[in-house]
Protein backbone atom coordinates (compact mmCIF):
# COMPACT_ATOMS: atom_id res chain seq x y z
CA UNK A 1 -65.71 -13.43 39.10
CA UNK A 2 -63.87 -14.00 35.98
CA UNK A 3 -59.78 -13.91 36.65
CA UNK A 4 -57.96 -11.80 34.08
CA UNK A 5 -54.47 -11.77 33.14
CA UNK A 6 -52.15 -9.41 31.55
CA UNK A 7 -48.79 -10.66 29.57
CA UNK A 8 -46.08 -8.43 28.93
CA UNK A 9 -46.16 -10.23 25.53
CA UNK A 10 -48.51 -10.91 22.57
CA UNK A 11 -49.46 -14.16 21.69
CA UNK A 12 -47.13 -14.01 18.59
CA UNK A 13 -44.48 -13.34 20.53
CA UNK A 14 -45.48 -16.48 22.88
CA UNK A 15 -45.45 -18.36 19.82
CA UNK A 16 -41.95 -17.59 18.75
CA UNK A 17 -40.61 -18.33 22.22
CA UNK A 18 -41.98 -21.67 22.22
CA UNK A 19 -41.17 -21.98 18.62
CA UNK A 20 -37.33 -21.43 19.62
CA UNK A 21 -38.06 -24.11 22.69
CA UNK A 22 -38.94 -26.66 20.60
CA UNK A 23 -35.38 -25.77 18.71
CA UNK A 24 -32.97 -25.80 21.82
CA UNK A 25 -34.95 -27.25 24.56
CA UNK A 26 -34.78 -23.48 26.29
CA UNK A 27 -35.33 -20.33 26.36
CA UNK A 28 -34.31 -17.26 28.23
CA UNK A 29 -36.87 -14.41 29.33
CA UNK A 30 -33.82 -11.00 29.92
CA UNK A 31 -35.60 -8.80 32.84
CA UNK A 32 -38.75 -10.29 33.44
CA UNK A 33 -39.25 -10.61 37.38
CA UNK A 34 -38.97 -7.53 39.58
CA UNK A 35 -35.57 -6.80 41.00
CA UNK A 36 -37.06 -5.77 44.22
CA UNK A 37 -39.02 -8.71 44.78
CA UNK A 38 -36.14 -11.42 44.04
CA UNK A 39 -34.25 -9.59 46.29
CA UNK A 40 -36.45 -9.81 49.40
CA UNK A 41 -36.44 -13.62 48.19
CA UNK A 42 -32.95 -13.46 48.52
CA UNK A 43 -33.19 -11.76 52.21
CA UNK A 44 -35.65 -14.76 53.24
CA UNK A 45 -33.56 -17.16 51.37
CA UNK A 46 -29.76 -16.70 53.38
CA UNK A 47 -31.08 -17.55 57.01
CA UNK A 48 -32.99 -20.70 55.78
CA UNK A 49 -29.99 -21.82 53.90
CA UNK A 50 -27.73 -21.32 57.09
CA UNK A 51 -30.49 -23.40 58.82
CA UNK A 52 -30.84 -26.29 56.58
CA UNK A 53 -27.18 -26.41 56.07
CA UNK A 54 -26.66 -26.86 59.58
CA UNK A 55 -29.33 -29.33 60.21
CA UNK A 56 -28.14 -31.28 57.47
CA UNK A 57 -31.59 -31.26 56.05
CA UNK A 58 -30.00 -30.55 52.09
CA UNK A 59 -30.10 -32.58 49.77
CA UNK A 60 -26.50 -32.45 48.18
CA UNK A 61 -26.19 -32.33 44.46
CA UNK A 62 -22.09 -32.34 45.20
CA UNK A 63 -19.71 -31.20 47.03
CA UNK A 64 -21.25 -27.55 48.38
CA UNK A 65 -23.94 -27.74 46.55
CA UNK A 66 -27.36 -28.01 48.51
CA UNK A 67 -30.80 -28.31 47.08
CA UNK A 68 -33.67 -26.97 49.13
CA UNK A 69 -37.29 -27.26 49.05
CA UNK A 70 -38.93 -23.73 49.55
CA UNK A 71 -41.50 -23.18 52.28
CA UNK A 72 -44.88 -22.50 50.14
CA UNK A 73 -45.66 -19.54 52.43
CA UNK A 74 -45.44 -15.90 53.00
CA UNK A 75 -43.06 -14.07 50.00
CA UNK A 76 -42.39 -17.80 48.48
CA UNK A 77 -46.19 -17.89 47.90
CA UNK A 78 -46.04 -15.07 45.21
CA UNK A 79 -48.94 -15.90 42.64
CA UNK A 80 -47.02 -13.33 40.24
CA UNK A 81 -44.22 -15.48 40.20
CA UNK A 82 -45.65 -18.50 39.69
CA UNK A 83 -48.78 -17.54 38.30
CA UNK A 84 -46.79 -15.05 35.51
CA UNK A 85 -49.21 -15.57 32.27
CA UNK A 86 -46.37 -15.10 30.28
CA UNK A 87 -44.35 -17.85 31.54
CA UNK A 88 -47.44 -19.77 31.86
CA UNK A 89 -48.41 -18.96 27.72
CA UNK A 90 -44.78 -20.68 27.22
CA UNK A 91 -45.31 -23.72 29.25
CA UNK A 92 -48.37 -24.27 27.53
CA UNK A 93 -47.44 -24.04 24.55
CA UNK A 94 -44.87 -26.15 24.77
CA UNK A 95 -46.28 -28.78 27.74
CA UNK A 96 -49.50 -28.63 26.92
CA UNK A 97 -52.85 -26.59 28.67
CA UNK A 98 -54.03 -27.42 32.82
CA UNK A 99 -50.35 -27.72 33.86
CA UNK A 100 -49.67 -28.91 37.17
CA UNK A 101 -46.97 -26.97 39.83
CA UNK A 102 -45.10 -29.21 41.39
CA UNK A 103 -41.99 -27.86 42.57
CA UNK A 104 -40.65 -24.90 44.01
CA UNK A 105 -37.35 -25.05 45.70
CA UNK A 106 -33.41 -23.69 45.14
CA UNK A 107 -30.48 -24.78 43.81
CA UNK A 108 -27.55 -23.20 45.65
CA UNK A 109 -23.62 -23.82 45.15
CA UNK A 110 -21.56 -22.34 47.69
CA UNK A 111 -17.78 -21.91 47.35
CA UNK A 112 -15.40 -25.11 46.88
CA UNK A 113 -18.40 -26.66 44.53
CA UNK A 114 -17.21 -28.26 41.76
CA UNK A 115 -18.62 -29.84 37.96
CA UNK A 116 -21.20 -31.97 38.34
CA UNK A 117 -21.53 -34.67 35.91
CA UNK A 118 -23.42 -33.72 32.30
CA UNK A 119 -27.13 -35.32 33.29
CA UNK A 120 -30.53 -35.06 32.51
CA UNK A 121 -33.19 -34.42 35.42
CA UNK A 122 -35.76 -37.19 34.55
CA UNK A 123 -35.45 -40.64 32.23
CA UNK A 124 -37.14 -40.58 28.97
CA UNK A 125 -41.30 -41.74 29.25
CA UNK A 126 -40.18 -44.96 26.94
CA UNK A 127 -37.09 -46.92 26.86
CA UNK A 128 -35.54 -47.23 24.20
CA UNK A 129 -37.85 -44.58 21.52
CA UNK A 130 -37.31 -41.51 21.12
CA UNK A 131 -38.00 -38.14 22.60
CA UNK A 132 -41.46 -37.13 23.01
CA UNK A 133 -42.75 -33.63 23.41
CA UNK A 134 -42.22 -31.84 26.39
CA UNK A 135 -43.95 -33.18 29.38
CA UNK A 136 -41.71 -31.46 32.46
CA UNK A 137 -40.27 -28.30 32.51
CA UNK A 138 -38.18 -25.93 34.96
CA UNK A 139 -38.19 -22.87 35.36
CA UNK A 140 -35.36 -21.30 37.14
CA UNK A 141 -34.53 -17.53 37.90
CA UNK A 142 -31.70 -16.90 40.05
CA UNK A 143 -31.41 -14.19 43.38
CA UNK A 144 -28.17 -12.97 42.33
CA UNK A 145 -26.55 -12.27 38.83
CA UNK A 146 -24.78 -15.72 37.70
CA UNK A 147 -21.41 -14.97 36.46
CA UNK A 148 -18.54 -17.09 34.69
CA UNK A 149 -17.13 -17.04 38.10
CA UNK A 150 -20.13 -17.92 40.45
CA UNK A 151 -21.51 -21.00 39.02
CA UNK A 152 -23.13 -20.57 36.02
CA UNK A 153 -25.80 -23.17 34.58
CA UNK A 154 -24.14 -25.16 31.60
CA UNK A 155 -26.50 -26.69 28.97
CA UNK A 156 -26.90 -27.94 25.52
CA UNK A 157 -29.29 -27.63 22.44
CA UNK A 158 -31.53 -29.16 21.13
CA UNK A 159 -30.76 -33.08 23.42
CA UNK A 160 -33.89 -32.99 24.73
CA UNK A 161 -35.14 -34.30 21.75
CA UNK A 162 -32.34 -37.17 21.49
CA UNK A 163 -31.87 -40.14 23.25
CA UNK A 164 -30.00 -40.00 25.79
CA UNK A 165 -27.58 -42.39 24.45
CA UNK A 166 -27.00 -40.28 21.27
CA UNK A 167 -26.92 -37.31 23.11
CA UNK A 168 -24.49 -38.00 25.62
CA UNK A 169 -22.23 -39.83 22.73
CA UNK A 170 -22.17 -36.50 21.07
CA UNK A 171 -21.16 -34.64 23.33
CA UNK A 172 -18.31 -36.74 24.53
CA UNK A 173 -16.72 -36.95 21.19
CA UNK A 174 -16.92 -33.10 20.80
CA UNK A 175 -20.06 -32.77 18.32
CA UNK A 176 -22.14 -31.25 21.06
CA UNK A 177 -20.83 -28.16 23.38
CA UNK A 178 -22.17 -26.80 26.11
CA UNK A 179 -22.86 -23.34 27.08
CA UNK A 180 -22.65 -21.36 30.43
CA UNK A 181 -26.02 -19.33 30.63
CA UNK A 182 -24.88 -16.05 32.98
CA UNK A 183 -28.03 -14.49 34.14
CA UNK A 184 -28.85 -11.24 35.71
CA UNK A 185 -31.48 -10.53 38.48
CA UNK A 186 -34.39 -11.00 37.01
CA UNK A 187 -34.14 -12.93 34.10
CA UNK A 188 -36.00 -16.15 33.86
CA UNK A 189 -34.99 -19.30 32.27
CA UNK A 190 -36.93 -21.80 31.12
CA UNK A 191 -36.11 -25.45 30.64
CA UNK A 192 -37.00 -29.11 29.18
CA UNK A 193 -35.22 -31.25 31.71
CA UNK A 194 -34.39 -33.91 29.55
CA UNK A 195 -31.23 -31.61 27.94
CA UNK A 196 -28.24 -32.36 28.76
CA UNK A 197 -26.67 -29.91 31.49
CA UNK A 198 -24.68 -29.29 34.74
CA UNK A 199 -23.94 -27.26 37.08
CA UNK A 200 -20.64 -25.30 37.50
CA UNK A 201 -18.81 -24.06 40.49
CA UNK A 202 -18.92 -21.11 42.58
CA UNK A 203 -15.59 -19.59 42.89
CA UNK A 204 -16.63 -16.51 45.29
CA UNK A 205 -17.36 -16.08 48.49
CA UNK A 206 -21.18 -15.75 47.87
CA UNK A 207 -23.65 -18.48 47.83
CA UNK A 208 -25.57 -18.69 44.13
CA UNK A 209 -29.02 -19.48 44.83
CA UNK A 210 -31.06 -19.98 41.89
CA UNK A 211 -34.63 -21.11 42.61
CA UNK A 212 -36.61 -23.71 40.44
CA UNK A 213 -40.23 -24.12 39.61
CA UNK A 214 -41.68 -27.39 38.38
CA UNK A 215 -44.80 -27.60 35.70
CA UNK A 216 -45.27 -30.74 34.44
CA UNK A 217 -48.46 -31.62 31.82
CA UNK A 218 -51.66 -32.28 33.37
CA UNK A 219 -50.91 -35.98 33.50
CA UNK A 220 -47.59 -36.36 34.47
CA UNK A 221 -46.83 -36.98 38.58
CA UNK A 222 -43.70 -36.84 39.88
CA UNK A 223 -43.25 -38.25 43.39
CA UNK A 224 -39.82 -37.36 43.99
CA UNK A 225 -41.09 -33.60 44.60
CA UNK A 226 -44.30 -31.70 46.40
CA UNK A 227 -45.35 -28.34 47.69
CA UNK A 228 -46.71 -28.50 51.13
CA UNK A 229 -49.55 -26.08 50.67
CA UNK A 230 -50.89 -24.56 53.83
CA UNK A 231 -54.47 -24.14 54.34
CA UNK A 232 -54.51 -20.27 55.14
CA UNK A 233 -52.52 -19.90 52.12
CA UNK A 234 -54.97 -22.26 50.03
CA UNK A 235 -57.85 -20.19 50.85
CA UNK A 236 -56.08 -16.91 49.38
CA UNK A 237 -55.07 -18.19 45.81
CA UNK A 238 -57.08 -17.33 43.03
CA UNK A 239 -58.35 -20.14 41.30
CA UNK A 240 -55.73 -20.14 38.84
CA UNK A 241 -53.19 -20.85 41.50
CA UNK A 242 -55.60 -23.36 43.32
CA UNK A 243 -55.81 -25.16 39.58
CA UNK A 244 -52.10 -25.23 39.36
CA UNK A 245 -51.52 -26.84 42.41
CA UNK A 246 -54.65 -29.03 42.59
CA UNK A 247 -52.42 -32.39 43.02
CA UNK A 248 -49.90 -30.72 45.77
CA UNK A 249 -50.90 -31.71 49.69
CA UNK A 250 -52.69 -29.39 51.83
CA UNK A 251 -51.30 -29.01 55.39
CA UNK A 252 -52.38 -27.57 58.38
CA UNK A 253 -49.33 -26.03 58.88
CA UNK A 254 -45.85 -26.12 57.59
CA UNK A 255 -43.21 -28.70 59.84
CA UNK A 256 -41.64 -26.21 61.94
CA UNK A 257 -38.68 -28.00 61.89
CA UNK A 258 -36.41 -28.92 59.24
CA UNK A 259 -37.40 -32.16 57.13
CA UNK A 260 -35.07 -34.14 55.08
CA UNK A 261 -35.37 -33.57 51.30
CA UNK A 262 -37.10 -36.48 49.49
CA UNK A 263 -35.67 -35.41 46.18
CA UNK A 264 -32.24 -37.16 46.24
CA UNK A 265 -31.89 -39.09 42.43
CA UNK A 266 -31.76 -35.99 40.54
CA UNK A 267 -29.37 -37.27 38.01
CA UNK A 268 -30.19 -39.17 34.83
């Protein structure tokens, strides 16, 4: 049987998102998730932060500030999150068509965090030549609101079609600024990791988790990252999903105890 899809948007729409992508190496999708469901993400989310944190099974991204993979399983398995055709039209449009998922884990400064230092997430495909088109994206949605005053993503536009030389040169000397993206529950943000960008501290008393999913182009691996995809929950994905994650390992069953993260250079 034929899968079918429904976007909240028409394609011309698509276009024009991907359109202003290409511009600023972002865009911003105000709403677009359930409330509801990012919310009993964010129930499932606080003990398995507690856990990792105490295991020291984080990887730190700074001083309070833990990243940490996702178990692909149960709620975190939601094929309308990360099989949503509009976010999906974007991506390929702007990534190219047969994307591959290849990340799906949080990003979560807790209070006493502090600036990290203006990076890129991945090193250009060619030294020394400039930007290509976009060949990995994130896309990140947070299970809170983000606020000036609980850590709010900080980003550029338009760097991730500079060199990285250039583009950190122009920001130093002022030419460049970057801007605090506050989100509310349920927007979605999505991302060419190549723009300049850091993240900001949490001065509350409430962690700021802000999940991220990887789709890179049909060629590009990344071995730094990987969804552990369980069996059972292989067999219930539509193809779709299966086709997404066709490079990702297929388990048995998830490590019931908590595993190091792998992902530890995040910073280019």
């Amino acid at each position: 049987m034929k899968e079918t899809t429904v976007t909240r948007f028409p394609s011309a729409r698509l276009d024009e998102f991907a359109t202003a992508f290409e511009r600023d190496g972002m865009v911003v999708l105000r709403g677009h998730f359930p409330k509801a469901t990012l919310l009993a993400w964010r129930d499932a989310f606080a003990p398995l932060l507690q856990q990792r944190i105490a295991s020291n099974a984080t990887a730190v991204r700074g001083e309070n500030r833990h990243y940490i993979t996702l178990p692909f399983t149960g709620l975190f398995a939601d094929q309308s999150i990360f099989c949503d055709p509009d976010i999906l039209g974007i991506v390929e449009r702007v990534a190219g068509d047969d994307p591959v998922m290849c990340q799906l884990a949080t990003d979560t400064p807790l209070k006493g965090s502090a600036y990290q230092d203006v990076h890129r997430d991945t090193p250009a495909l060619f030294d020394g030549e400039a930007e290509t088109p976009s060949f990995q994206l994130a896309v990140n949605f947070p299970l809170c609101d983000v606020t000036p005053d609980n850590g709010p993503f900080e980003t550029t536009l338009g760097t991730h079609r500079m060199r990285a030389e250039d583009a950190l040169a122009a920001w130093r000397d002022g030419r460049l600024p970057l801007h605090a993206i506050t989100m509310e529950l349920g927007d979605v943000m999505i991302r060419d990791v190549r723009a300049l960008h850091r993240g900001t501290p949490n001065r509350t008393d409430v962690p700021r988790p802000m999940v991220v999913i990887g789709y890179s182009r049909s060629w590009y691996f990344r071995p730094e990252v990987r969804i552990d995809v369980p069996m059972a929950v292989h067999e219930r994905l539509t193809p779709r999903a299966k086709r997404l994650l066709r490079y990702m390992p297929r388990v048995s069953e998830l490590e019931s105890t908590a595993v190091p993260e792998q992902y530890q250079k995040f910073a280019y």
